[in-house]
N, C-alpha and C. Protein backbone atom coordinates (compact mmCIF):
# COMPACT_ATOMS: atom_id res chain seq x y z
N UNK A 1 0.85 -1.19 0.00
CA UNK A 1 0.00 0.00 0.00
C UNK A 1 0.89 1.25 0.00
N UNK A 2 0.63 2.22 -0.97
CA UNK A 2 1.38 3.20 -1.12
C UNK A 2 1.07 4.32 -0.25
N UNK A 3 1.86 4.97 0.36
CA UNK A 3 1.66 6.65 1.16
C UNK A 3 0.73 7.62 0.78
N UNK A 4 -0.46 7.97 0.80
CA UNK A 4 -1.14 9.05 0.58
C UNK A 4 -0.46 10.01 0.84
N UNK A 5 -0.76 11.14 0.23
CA UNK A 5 -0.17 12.42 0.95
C UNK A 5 -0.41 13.24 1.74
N UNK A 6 -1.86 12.77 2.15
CA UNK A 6 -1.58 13.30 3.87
C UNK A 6 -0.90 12.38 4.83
N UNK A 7 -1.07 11.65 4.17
CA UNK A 7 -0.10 10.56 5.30
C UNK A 7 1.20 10.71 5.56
N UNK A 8 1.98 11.33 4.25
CA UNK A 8 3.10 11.89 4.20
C UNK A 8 3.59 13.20 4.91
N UNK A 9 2.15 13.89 4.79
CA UNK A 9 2.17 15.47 5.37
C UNK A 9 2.09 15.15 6.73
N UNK A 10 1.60 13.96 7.76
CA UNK A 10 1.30 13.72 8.62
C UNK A 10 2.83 13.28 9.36
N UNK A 11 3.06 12.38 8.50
CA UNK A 11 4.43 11.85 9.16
C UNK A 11 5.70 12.86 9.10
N UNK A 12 5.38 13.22 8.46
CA UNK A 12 6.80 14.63 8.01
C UNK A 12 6.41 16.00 9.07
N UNK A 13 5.01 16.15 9.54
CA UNK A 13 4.60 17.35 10.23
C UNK A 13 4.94 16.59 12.34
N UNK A 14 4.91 15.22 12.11
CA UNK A 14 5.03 14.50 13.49
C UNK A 14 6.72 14.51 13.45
N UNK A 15 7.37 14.46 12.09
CA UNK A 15 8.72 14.38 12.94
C UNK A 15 9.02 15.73 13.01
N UNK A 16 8.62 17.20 12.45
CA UNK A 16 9.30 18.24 13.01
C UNK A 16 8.52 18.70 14.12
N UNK A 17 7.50 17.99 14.91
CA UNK A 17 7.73 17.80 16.45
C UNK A 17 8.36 17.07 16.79
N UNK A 18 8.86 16.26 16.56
CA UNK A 18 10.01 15.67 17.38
C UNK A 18 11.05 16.32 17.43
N UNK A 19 11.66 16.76 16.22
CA UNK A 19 13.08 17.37 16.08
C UNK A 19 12.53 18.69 16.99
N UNK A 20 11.51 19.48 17.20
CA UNK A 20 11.57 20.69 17.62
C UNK A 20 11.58 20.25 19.46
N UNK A 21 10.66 18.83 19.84
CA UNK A 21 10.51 18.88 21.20
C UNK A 21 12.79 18.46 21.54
N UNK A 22 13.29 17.74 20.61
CA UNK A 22 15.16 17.75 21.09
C UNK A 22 15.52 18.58 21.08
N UNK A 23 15.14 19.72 20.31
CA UNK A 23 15.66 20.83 20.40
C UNK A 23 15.33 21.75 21.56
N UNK A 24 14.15 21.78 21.81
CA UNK A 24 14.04 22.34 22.96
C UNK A 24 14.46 21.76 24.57
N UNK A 25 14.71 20.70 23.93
CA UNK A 25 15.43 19.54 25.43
C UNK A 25 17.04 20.33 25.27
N UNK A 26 17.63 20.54 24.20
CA UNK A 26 18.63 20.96 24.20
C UNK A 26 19.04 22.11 24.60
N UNK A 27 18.22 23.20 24.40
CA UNK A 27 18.01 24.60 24.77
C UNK A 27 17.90 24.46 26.41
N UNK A 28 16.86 24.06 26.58
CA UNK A 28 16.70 24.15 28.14
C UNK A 28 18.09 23.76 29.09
N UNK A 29 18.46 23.16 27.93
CA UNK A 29 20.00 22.37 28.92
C UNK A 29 21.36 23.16 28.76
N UNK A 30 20.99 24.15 27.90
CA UNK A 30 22.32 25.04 27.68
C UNK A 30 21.39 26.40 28.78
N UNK A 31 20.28 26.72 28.41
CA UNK A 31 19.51 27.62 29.41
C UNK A 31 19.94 27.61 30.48
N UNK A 32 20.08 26.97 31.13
CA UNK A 32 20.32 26.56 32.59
C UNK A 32 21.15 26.24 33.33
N UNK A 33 22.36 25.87 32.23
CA UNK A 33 23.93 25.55 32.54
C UNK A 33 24.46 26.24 33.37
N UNK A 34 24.54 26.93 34.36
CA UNK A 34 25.14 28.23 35.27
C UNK A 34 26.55 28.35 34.89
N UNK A 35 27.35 27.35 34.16
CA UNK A 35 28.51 27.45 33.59
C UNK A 35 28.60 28.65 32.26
N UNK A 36 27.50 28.73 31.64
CA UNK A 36 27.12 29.15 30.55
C UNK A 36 26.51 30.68 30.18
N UNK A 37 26.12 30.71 31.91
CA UNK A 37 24.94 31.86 32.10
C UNK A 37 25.56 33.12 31.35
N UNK A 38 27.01 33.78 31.87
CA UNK A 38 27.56 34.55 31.61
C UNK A 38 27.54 34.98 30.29
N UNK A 39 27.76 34.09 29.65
CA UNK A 39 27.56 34.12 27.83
C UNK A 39 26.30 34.77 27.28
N UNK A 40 26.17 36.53 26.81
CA UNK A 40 25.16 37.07 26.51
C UNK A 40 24.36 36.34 25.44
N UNK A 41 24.99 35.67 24.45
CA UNK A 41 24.47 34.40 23.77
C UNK A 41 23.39 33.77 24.17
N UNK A 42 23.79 33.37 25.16
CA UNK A 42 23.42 32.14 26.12
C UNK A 42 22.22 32.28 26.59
N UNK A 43 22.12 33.39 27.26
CA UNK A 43 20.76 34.23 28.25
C UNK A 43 19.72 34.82 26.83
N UNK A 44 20.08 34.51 25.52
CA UNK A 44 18.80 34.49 24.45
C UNK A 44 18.23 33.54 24.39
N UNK A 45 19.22 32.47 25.47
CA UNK A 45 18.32 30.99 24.87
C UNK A 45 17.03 30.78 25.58
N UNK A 46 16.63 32.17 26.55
CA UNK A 46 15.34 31.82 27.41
C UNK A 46 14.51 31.77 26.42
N UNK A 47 14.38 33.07 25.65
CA UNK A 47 13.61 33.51 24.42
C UNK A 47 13.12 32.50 23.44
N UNK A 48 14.76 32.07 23.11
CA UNK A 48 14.35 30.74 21.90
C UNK A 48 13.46 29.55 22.62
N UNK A 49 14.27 29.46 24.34
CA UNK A 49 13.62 27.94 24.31
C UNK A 49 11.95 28.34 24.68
N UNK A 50 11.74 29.81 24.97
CA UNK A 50 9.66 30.08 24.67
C UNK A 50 9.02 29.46 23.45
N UNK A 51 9.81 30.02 22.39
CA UNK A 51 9.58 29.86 21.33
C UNK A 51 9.45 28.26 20.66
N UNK A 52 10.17 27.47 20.83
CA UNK A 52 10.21 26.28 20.94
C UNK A 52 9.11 25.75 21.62
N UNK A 53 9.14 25.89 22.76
CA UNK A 53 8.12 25.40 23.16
C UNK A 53 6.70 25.32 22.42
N UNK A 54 6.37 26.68 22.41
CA UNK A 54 5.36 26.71 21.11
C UNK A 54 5.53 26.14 20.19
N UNK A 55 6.45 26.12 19.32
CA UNK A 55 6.39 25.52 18.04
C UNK A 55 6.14 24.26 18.19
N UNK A 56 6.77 23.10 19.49
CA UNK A 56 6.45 22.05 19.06
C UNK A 56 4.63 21.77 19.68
N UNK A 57 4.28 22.54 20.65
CA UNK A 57 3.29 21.99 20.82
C UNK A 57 2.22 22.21 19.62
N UNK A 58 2.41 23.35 18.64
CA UNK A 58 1.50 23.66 17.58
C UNK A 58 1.85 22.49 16.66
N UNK A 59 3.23 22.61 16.25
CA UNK A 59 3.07 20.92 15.64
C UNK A 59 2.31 19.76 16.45
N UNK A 60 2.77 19.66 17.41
CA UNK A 60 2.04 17.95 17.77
C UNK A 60 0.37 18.51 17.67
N UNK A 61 -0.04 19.74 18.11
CA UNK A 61 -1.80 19.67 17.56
C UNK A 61 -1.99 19.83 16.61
N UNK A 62 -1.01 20.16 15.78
CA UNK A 62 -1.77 19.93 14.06
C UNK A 62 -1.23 18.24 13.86
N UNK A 63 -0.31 17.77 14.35
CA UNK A 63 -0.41 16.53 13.50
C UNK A 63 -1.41 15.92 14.22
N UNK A 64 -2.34 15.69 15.41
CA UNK A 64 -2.96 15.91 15.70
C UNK A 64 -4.37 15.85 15.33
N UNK A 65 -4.49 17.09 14.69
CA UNK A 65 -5.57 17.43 14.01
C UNK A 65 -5.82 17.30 12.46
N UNK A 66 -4.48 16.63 11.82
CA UNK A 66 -4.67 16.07 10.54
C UNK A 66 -4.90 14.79 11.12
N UNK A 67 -4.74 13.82 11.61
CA UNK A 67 -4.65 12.77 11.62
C UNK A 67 -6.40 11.98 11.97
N UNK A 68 -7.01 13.45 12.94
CA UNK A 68 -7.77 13.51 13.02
C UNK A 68 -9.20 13.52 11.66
N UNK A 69 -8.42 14.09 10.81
CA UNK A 69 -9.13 15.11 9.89
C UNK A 69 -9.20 13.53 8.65
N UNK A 70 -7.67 13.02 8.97
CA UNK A 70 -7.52 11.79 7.85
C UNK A 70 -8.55 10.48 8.30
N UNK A 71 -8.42 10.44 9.89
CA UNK A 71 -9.16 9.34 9.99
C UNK A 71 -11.03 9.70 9.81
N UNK A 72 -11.79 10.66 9.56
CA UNK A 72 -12.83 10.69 9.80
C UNK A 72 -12.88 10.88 7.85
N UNK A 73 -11.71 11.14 7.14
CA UNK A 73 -12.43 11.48 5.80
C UNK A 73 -12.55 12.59 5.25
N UNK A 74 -11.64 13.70 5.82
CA UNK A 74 -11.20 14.86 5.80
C UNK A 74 -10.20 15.20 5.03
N UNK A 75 -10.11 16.09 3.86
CA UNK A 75 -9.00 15.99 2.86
C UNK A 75 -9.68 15.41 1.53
N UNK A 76 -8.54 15.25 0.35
CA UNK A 76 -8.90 14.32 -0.57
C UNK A 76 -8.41 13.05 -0.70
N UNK A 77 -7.23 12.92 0.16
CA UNK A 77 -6.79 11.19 0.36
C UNK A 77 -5.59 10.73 -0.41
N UNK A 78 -5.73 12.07 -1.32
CA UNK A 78 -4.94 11.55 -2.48
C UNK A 78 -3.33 11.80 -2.58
């Protein structure tokens, strides 16, 4: 059985929540480093890791809400 393309859009939209929730595992871990703090760099990463945060949770509710949308018949399938 071949990949529809929401199925594709689905699986490709679930892994850039994943890559975004490591990334924000990563952020938080340089965030917080007190080794690190000093680094004006560093103290932007509060900002980014907000931002992150959001992004992945808007991904995981849209994949989410396609998956939703695919299983009831939502879309064209194709």
């Amino acid at each position: 059985m071949t990949e529809s393309k929401i199925e594709k859009i689905i699986r490709e939209v679930s892994f850039a929540a994943q890559c975004a929730e490591m990334a924000l595992c990563g952020v938080k871990s340089a965030a917080y480093d007190s080794d690190l703090l000093s680094f004006p760099e560093v103290q932007e990463l509060s900002e980014v890791n907000y931002r992150l945060d959001y992004l992945s949770e808007d991904l995981k509710n849209l994949t989410e809400k396609l998956k939703a949308a695919h299983m009831t018949g939502g879309g064209n399938g194709s």
